[in-house]
N, C-alpha and C. Protein backbone atom coordinates (compact mmCIF):
# COMPACT_ATOMS: atom_id res chain seq x y z
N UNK A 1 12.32 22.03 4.80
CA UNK A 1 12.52 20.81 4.03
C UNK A 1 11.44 19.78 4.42
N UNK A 2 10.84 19.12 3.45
CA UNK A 2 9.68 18.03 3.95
C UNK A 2 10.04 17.00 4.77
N UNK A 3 9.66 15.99 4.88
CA UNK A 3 9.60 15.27 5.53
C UNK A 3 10.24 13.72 4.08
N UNK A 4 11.51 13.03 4.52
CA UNK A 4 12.21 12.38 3.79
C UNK A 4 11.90 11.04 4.60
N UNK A 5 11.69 10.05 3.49
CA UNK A 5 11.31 8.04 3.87
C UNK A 5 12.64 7.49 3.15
N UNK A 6 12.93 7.08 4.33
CA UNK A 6 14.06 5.83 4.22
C UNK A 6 13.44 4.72 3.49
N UNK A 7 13.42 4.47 2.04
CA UNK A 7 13.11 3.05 1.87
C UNK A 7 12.89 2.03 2.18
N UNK A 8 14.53 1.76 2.88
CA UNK A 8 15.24 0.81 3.47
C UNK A 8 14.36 0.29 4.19
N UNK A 9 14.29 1.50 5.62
CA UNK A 9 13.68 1.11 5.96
C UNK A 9 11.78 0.90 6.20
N UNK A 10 11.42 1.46 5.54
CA UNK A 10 9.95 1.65 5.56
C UNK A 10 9.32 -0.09 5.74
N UNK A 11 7.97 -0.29 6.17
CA UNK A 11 7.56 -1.28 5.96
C UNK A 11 6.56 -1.36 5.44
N UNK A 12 5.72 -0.28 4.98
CA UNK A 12 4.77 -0.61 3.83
C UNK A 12 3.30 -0.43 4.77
N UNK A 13 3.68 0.13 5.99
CA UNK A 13 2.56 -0.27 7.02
C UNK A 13 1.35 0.78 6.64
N UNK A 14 1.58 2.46 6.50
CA UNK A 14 0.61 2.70 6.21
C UNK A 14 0.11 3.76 7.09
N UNK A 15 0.52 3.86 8.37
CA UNK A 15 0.35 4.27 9.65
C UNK A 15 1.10 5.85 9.45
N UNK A 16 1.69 6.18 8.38
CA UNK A 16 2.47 7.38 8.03
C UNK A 16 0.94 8.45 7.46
N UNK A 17 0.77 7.59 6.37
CA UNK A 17 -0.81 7.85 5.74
C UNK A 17 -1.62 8.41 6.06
N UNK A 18 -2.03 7.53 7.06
CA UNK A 18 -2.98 7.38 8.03
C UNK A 18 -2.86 8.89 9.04
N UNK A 19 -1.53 8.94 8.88
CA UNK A 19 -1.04 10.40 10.08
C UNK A 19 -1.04 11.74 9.46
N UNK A 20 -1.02 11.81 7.98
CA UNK A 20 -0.19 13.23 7.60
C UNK A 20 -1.77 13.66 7.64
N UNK A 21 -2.32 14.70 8.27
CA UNK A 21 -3.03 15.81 8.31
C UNK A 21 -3.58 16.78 6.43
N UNK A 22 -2.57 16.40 5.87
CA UNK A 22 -2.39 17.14 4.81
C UNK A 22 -2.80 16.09 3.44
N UNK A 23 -2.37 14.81 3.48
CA UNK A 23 -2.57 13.88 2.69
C UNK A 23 -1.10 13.67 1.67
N UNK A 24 -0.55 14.26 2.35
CA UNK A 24 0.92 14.52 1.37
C UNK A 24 1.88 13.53 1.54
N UNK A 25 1.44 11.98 2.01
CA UNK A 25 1.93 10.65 2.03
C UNK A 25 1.01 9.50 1.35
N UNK A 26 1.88 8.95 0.67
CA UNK A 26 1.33 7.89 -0.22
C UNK A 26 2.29 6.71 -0.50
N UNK A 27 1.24 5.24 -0.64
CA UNK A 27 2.03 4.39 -0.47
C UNK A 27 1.87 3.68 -2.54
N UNK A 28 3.12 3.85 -2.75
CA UNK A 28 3.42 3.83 -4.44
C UNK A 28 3.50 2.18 -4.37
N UNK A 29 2.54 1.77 -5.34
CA UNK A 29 2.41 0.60 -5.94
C UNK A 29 3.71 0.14 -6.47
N UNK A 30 4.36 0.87 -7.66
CA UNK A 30 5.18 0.50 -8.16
C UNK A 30 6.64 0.85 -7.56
N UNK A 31 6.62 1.16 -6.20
CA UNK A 31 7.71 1.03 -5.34
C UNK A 31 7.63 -0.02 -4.08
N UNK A 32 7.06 -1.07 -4.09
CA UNK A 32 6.84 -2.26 -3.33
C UNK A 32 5.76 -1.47 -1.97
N UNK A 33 5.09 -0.57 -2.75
CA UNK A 33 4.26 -0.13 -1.48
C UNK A 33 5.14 0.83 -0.35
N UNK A 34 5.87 1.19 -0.63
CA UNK A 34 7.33 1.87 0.45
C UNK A 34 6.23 3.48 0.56
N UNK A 35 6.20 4.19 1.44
CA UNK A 35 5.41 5.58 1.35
C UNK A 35 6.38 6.81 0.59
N UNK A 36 6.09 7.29 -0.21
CA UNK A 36 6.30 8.38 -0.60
C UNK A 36 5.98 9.88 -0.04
N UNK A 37 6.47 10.75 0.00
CA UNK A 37 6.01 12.21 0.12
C UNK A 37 6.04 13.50 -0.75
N UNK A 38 5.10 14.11 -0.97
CA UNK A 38 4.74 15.01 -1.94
C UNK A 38 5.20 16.22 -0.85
N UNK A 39 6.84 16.49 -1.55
CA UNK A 39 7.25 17.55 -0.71
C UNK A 39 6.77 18.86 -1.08
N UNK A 40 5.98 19.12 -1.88
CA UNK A 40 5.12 20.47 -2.31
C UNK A 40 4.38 20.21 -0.79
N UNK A 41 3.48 19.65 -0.70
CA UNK A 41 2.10 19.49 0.21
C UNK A 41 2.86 19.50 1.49
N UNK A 42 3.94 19.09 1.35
CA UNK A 42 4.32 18.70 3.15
C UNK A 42 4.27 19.99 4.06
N UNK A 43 4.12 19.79 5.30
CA UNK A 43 4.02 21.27 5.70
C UNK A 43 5.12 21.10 7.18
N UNK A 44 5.66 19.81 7.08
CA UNK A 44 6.73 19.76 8.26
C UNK A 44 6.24 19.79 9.23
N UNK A 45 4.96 18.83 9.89
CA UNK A 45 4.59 19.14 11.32
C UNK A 45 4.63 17.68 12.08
N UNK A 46 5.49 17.03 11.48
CA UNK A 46 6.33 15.91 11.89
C UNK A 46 5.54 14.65 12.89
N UNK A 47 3.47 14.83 12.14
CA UNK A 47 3.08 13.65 12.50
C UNK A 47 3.21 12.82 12.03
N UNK A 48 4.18 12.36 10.57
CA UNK A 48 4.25 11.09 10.28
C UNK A 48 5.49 10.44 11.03
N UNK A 49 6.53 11.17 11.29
CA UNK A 49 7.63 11.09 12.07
C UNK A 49 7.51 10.47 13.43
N UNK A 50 6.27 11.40 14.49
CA UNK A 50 6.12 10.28 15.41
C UNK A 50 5.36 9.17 15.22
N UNK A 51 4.72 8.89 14.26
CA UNK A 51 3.66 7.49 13.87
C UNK A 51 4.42 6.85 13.46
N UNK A 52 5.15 7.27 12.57
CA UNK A 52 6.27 5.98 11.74
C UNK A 52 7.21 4.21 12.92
N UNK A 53 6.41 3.56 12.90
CA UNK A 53 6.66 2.37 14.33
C UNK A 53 8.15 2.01 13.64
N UNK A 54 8.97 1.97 12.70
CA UNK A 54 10.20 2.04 12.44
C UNK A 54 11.06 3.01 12.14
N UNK A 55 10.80 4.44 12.22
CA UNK A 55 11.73 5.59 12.27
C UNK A 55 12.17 5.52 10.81
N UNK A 56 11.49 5.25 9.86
CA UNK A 56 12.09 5.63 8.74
C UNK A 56 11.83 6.51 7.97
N UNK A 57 11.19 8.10 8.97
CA UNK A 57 10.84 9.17 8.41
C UNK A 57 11.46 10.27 9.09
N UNK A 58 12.25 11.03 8.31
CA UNK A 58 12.85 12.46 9.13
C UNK A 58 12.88 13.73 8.71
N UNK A 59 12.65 14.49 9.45
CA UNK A 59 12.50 15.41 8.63
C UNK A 59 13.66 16.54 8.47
């Protein structure tokens, strides 16, 4: 299963992005900037999980 973003909590920081190896995180304009994941691409190796500075990524 990919890697799932809490909305809630996300902060828009970017640092998820910045981490996935794969490029399979993106921060959606028309979702207040919150990161998205392209669970095709994800490959579950749970560097956005430890980068995420508010835990709002799990996999």
């Amino acid at each position: 299963m990919a890697a799932v973003v809490n909305q809630e909590k996300c902060a828009s920081c970017g640092a998820c992005v910045d981490a996935c190896p794969l490029g399979a995180i993106s921060l959606q304009s028309d979702k207040d900037d919150k990161a998205l994941v392209d669970a095709a691409a994800c490959s579950e190796c749970g560097a956005c999980v430890d980068t995420c500075p508010v835990s709002a990524i799990e996999l």
